[in-house]
N, C-alpha and C. Protein backbone atom coordinates (compact mmCIF):
# COMPACT_ATOMS: atom_id res chain seq x y z
N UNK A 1 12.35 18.71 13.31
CA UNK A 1 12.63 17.69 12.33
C UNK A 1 13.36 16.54 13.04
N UNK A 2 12.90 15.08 12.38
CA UNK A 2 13.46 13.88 13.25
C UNK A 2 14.02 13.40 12.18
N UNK A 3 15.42 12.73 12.57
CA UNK A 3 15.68 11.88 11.74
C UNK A 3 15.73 9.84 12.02
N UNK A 4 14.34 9.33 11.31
CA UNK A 4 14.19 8.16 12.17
C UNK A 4 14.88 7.25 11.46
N UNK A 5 15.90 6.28 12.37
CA UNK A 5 16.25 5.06 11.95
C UNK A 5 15.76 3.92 11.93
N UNK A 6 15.56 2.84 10.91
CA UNK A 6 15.01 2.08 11.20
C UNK A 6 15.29 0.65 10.58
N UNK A 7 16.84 0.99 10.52
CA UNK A 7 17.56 -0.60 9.92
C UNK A 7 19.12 -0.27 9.51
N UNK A 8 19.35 -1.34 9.70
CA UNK A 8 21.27 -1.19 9.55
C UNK A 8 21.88 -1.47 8.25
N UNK A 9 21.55 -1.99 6.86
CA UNK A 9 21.81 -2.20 6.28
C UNK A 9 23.16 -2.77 5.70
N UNK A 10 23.73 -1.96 6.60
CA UNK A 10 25.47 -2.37 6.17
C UNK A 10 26.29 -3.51 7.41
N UNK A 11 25.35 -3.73 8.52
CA UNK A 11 25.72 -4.44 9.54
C UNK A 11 25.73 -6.09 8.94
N UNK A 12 24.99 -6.71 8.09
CA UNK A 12 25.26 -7.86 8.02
C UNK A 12 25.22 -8.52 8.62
N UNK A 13 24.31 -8.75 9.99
CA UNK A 13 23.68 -9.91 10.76
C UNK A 13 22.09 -9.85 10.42
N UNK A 14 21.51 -10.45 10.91
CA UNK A 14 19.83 -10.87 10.77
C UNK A 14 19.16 -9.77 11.64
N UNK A 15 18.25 -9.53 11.57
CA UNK A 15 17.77 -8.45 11.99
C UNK A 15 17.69 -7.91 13.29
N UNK A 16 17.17 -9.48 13.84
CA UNK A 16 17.32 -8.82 15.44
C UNK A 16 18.94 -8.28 15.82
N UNK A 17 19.69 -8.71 15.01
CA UNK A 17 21.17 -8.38 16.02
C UNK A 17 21.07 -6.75 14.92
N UNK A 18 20.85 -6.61 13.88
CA UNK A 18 20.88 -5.55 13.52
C UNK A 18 20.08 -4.51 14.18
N UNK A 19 18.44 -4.78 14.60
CA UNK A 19 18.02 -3.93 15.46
C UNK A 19 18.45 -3.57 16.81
N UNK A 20 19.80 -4.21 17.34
CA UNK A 20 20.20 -3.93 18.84
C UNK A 20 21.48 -3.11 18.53
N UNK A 21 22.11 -3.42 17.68
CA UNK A 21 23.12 -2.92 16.93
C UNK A 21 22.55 -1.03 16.69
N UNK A 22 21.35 -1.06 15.87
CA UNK A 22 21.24 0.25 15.70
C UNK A 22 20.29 1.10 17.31
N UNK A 23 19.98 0.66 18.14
CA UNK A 23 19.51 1.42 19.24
C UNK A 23 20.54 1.77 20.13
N UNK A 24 21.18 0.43 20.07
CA UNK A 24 23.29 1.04 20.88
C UNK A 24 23.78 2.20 20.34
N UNK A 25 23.66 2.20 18.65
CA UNK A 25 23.85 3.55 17.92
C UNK A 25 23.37 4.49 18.34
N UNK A 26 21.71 4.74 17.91
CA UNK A 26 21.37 5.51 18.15
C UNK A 26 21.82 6.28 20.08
N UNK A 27 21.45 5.64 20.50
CA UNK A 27 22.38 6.03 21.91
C UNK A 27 23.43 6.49 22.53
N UNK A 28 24.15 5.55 21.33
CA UNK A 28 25.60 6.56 21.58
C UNK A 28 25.76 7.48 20.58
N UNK A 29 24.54 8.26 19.66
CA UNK A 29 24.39 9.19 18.94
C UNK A 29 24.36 10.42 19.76
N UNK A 30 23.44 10.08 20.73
CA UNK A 30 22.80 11.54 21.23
C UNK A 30 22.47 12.27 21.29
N UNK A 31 21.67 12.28 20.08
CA UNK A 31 21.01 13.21 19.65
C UNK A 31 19.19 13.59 19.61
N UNK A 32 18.73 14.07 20.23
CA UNK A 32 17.37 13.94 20.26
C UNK A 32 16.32 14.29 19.12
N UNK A 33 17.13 14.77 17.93
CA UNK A 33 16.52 14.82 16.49
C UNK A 33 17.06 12.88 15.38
N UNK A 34 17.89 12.02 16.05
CA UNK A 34 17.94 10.97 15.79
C UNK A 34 17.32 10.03 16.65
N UNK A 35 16.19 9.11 15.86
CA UNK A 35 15.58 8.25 17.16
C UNK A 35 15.41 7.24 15.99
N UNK A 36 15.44 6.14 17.13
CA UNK A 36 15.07 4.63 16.24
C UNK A 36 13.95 4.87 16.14
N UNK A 37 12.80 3.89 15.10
CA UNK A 37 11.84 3.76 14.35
C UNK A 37 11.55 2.53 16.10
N UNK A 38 10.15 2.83 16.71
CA UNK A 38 9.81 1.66 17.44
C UNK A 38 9.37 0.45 16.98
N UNK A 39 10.15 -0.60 17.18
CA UNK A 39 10.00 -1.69 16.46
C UNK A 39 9.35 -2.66 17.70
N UNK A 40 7.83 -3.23 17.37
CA UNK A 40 6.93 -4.28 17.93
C UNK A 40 6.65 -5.17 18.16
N UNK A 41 7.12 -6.29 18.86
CA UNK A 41 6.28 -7.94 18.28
C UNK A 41 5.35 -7.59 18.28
N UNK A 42 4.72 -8.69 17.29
CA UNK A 42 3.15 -9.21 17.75
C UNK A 42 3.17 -10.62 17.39
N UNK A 43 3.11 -11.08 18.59
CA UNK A 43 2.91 -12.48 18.36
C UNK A 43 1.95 -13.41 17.49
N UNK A 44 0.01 -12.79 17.76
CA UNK A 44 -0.77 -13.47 17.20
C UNK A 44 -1.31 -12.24 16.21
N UNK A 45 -2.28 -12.94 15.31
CA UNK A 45 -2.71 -12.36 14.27
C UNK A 45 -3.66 -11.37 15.24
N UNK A 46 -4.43 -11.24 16.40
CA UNK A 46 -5.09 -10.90 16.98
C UNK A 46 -4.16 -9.49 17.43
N UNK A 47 -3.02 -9.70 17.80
CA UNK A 47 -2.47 -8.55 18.21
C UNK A 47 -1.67 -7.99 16.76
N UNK A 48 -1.32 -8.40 16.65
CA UNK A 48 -1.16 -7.54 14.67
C UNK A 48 -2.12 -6.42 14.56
N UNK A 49 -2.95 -7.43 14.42
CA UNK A 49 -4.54 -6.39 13.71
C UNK A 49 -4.84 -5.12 14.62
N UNK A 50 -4.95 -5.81 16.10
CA UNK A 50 -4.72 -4.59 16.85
C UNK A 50 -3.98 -3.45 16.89
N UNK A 51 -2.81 -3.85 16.75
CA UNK A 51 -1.57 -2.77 16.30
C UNK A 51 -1.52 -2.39 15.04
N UNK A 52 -2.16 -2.85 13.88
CA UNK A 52 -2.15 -2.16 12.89
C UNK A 52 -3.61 -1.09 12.69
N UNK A 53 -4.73 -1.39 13.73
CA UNK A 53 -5.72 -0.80 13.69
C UNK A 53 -5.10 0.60 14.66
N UNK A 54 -4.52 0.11 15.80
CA UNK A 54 -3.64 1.49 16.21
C UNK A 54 -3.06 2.42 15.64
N UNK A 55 -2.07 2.15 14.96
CA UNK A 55 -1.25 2.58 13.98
C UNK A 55 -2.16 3.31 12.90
N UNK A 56 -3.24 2.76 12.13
CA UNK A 56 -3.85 3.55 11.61
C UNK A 56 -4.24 4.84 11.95
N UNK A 57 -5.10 4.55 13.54
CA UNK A 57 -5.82 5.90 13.93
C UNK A 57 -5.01 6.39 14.00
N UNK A 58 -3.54 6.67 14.51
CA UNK A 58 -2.73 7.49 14.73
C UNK A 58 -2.04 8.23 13.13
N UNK A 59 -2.47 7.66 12.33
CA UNK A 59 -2.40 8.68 11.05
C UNK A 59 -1.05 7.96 9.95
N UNK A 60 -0.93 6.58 10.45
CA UNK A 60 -0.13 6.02 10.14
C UNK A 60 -0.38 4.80 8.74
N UNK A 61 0.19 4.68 7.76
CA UNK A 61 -0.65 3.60 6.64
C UNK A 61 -0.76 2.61 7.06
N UNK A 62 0.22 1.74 7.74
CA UNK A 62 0.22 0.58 7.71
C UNK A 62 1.75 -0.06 8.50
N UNK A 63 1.98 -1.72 8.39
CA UNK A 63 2.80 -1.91 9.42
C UNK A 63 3.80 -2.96 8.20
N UNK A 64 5.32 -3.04 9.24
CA UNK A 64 6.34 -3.42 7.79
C UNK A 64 6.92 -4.95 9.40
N UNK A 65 6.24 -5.87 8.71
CA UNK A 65 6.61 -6.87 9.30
C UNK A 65 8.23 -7.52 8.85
N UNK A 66 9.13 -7.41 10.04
CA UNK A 66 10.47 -8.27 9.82
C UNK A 66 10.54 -9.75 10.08
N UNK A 67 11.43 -10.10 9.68
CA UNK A 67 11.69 -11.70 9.98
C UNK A 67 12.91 -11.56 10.60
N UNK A 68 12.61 -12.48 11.85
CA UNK A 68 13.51 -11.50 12.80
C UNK A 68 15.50 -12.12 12.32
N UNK A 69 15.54 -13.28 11.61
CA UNK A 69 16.71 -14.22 11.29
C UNK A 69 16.77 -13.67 9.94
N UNK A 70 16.42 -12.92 9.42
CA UNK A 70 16.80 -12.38 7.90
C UNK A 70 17.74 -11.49 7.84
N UNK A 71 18.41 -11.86 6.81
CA UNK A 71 19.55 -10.67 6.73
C UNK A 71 19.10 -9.72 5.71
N UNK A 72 19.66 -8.71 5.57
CA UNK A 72 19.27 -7.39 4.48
C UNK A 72 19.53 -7.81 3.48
N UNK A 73 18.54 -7.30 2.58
CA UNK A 73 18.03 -7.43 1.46
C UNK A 73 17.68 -6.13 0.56
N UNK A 74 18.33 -5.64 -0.60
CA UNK A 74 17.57 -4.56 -0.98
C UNK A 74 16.02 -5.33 -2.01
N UNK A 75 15.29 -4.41 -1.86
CA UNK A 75 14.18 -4.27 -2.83
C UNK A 75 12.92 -5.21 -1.72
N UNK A 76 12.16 -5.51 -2.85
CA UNK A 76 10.66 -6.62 -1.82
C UNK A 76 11.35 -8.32 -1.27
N UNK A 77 11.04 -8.63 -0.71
CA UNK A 77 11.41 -10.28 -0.43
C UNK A 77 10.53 -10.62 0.91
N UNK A 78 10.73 -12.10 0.71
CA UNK A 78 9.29 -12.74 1.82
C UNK A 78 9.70 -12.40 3.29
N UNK A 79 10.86 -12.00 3.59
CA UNK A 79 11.70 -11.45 4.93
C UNK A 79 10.67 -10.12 5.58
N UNK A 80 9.99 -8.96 4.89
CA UNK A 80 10.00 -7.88 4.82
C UNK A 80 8.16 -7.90 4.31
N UNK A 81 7.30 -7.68 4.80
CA UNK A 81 6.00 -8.02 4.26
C UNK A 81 5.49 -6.55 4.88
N UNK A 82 4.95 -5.69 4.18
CA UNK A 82 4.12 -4.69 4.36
C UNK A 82 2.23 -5.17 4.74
N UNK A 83 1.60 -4.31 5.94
CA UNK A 83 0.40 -4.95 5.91
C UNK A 83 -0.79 -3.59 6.17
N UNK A 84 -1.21 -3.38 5.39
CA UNK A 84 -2.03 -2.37 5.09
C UNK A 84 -3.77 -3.04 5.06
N UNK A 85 -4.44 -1.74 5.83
CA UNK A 85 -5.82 -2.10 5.70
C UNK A 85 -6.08 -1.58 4.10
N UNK A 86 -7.32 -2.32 3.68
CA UNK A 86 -7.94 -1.48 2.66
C UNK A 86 -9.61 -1.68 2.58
N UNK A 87 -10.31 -0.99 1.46
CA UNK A 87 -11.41 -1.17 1.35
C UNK A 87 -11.62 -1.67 -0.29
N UNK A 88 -13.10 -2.19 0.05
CA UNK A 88 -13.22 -1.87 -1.40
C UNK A 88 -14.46 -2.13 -1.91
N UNK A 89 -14.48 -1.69 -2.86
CA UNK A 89 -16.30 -0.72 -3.66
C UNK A 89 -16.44 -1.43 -5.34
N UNK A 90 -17.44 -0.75 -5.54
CA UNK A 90 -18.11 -1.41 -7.10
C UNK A 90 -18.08 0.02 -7.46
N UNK A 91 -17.58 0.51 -9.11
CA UNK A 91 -18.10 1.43 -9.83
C UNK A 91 -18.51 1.21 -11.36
N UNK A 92 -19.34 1.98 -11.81
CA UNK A 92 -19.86 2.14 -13.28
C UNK A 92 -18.97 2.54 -14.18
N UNK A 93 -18.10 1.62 -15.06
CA UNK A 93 -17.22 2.35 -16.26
C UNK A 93 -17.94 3.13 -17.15
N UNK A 94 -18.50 4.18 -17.38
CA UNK A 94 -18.53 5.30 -18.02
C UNK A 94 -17.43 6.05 -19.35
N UNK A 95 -16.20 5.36 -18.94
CA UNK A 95 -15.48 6.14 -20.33
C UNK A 95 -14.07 5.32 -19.94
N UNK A 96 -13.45 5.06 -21.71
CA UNK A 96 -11.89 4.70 -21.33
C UNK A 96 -10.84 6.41 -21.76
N UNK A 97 -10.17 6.71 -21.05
CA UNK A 97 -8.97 7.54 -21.07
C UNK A 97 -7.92 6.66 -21.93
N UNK A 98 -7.91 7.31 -22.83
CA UNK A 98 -6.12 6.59 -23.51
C UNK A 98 -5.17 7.22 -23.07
N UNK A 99 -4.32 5.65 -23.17
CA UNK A 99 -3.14 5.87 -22.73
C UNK A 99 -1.61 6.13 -23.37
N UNK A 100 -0.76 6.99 -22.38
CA UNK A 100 0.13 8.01 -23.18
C UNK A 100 1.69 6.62 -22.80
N UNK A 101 2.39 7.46 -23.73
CA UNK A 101 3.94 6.72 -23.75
C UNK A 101 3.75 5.31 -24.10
N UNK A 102 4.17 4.39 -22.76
CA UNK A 102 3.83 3.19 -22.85
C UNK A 102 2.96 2.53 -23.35
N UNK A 103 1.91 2.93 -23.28
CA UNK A 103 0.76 2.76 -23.35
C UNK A 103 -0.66 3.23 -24.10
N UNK A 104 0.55 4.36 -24.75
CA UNK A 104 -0.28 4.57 -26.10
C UNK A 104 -0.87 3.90 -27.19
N UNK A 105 -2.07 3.87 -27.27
CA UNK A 105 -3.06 2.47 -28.56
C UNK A 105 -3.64 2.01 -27.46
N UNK A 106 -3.53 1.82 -25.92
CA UNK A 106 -4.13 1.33 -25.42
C UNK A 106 -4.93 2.38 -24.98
N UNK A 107 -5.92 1.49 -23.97
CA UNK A 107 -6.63 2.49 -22.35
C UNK A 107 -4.83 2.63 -21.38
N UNK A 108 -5.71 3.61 -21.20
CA UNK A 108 -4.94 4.10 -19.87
C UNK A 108 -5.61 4.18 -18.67
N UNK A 109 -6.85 4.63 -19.02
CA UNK A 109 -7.67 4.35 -17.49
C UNK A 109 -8.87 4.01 -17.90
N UNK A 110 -9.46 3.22 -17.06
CA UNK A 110 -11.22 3.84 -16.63
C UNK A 110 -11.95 4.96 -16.24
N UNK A 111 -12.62 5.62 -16.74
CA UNK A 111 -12.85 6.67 -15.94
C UNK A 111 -14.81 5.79 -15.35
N UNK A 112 -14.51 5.80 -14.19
CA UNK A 112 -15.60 5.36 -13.67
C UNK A 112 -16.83 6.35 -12.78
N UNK A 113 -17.94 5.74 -12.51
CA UNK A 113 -18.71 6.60 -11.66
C UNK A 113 -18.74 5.64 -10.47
N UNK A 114 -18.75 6.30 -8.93
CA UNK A 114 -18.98 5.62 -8.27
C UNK A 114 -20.92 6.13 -8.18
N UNK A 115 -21.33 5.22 -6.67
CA UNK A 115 -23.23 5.05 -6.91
C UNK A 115 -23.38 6.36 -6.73
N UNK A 116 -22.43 7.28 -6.07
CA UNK A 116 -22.57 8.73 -5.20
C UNK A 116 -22.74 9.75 -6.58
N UNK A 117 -22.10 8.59 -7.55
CA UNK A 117 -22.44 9.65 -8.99
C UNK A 117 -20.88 10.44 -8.81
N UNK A 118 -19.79 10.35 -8.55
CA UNK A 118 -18.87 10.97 -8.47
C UNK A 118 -17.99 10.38 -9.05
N UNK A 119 -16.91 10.88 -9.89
CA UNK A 119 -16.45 10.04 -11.21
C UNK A 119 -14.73 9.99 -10.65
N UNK A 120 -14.31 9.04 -11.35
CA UNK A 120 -12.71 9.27 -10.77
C UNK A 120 -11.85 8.12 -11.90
N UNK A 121 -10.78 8.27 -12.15
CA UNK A 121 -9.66 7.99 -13.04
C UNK A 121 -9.55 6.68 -12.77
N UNK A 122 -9.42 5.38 -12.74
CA UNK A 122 -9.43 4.02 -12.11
C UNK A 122 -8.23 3.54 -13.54
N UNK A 123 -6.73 3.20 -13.22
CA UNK A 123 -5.97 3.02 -13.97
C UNK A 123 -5.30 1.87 -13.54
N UNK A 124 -4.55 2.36 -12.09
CA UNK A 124 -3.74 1.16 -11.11
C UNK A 124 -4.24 -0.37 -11.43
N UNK A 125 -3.38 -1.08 -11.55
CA UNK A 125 -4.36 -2.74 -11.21
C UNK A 125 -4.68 -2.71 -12.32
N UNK A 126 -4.88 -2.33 -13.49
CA UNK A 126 -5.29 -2.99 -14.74
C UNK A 126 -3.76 -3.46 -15.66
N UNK A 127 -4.19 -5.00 -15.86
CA UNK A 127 -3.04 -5.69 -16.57
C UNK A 127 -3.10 -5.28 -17.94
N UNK A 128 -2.03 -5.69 -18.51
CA UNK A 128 -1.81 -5.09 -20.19
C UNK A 128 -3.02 -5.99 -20.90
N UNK A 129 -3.60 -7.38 -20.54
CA UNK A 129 -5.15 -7.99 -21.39
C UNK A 129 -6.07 -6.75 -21.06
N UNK A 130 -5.92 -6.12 -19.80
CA UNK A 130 -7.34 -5.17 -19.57
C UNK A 130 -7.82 -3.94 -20.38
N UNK A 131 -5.98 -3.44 -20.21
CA UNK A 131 -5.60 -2.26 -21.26
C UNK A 131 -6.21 -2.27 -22.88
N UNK A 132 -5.82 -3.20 -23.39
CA UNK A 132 -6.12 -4.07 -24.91
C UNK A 132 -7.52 -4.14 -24.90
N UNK A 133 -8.51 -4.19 -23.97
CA UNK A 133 -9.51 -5.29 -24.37
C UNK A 133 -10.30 -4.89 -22.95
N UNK A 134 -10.30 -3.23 -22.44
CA UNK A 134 -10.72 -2.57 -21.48
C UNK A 134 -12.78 -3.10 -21.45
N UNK A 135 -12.67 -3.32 -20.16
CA UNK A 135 -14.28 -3.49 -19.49
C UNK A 135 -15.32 -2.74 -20.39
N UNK A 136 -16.14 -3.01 -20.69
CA UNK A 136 -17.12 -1.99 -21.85
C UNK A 136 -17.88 -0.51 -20.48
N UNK A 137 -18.17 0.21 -21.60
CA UNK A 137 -18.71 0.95 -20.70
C UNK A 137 -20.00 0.76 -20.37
N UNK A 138 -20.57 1.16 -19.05
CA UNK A 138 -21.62 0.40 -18.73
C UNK A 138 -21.13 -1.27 -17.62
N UNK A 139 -20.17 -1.65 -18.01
CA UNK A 139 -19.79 -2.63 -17.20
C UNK A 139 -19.54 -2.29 -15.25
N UNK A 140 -19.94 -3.15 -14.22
CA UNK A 140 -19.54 -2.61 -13.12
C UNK A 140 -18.01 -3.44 -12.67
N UNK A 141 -17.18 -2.39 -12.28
CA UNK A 141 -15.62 -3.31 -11.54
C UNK A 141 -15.64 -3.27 -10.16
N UNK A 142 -15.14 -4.17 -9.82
CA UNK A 142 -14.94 -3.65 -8.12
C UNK A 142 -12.82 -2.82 -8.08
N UNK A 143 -13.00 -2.80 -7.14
CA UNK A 143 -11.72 -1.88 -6.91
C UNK A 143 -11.20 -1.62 -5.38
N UNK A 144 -9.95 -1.67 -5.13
CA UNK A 144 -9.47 -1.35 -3.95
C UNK A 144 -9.20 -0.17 -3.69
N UNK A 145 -9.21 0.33 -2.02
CA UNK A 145 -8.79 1.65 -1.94
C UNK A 145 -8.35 1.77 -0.67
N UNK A 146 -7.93 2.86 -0.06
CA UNK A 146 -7.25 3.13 1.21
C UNK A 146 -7.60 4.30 1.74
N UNK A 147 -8.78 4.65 1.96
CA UNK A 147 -9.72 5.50 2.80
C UNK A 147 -10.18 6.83 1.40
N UNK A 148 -10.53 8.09 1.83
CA UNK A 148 -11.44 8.85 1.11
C UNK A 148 -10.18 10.41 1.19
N UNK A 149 -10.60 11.00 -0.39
CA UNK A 149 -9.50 12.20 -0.36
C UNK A 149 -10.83 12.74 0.46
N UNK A 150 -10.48 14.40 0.63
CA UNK A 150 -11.50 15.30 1.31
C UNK A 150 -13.45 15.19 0.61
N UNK A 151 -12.82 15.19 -0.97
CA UNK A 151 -13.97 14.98 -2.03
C UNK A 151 -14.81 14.33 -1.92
N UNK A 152 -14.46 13.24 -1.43
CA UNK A 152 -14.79 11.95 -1.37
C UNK A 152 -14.57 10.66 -2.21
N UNK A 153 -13.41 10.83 -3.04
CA UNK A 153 -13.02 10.34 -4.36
C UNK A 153 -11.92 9.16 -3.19
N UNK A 154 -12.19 7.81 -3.57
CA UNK A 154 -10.79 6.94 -3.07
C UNK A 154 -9.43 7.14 -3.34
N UNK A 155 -8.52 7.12 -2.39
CA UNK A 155 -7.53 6.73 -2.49
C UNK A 155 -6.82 6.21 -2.80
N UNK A 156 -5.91 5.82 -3.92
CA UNK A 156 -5.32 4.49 -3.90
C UNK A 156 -5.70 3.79 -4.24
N UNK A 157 -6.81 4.04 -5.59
CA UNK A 157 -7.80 2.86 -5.97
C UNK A 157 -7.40 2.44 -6.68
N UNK A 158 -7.46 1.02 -7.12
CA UNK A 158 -6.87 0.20 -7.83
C UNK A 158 -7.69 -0.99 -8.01
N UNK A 159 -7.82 -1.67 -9.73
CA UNK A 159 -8.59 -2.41 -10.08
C UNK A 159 -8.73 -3.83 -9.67
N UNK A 160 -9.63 -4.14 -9.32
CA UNK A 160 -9.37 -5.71 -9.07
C UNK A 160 -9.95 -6.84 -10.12
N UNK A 161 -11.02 -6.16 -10.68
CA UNK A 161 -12.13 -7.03 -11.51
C UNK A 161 -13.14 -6.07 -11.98
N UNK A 162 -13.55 -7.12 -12.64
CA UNK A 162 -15.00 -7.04 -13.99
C UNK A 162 -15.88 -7.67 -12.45
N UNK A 163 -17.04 -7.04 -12.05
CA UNK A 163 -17.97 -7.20 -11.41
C UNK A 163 -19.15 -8.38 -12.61
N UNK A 164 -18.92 -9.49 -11.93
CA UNK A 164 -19.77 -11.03 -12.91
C UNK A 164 -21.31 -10.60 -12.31
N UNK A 165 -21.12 -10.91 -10.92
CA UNK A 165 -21.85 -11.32 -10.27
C UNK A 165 -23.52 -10.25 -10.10
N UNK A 166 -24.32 -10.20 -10.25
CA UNK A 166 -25.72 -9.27 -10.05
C UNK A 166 -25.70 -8.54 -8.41
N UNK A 167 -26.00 -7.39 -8.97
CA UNK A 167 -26.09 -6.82 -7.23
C UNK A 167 -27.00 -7.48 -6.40
């Protein structure tokens, strides 16, 4: 078991002095179950992509870009940008799932077919107009995703649109 560091939070300088700050730590930790998180430039979009196509094969989601003069921040902000590959596909709405708690009276999901004929829950990414006033069935959506479970059902799929356009 590792325990990885990978930001100072309580240091209160901008990042780069916070990232030198925590590898001095970690160092004078000494411990070989504590290790900093390896942190990368990439200068051009060319080497990004590269390193985030790395990072993938190695079994990894995706890459958490810093700004190197930002100071800590809890929660999302433009300092801190996550960059993930994805894909994305067309399926057949086939049925709405209603939705519970919140969202009860509405849809809760799509239940869609993809072309493979294999059906799956499509909820993520639909705004409260979609919910109200859900795609008819028979309609095609496109949708995002982030590779294939074993099944072959997407990952992480999430709605983007009402498919306008004719195949």
């Amino acid at each position: 078991m590792r325990f990885m560091v990978f930001d100072l939070p309580m240091h209160g300088g901008p990042f780069d002095e916070r990232l030198q700050a925590l590898q001095t730590l970690v160092t004078h930790i000494n411990q070989a179950w504590v290790q900093a998180v390896p942190q990368t430039p990439a200068t051009t979009h060319v080497a990004l992509m590269a390193q985030l196509r790395q990072t993938e094969r190695e079994g990894g989601e995706g890459l958490m870009l810093h700004h190197g003069s930002a100071h800590y921040r809890a929660g999302r902000s433009h300092d801190l940008l996550k960059v993930k590959s994805h894909d994305d596909a067309e399926a057949l709405v086939v049925g709405h799932i209603p939705g519970k708690g919140r969202l009860a009276g509405q849809t809760g999901a799509l239940l869609v077919r993809m072309p493979t004929g294999q059906r799956f829950k499509l909820g993520a990414g639909l705004s409260d107009q979609n919910r109200k006033a859900p795609p008819p069935v028979g309609t095609w959506v496109t949708y995002r995703y982030r590779g294939l479970h074993p099944s072959g059902v997407p990952r992480f799929a999430s709605f983007i649109r009402v498919r306008t356009e004719p195949f």
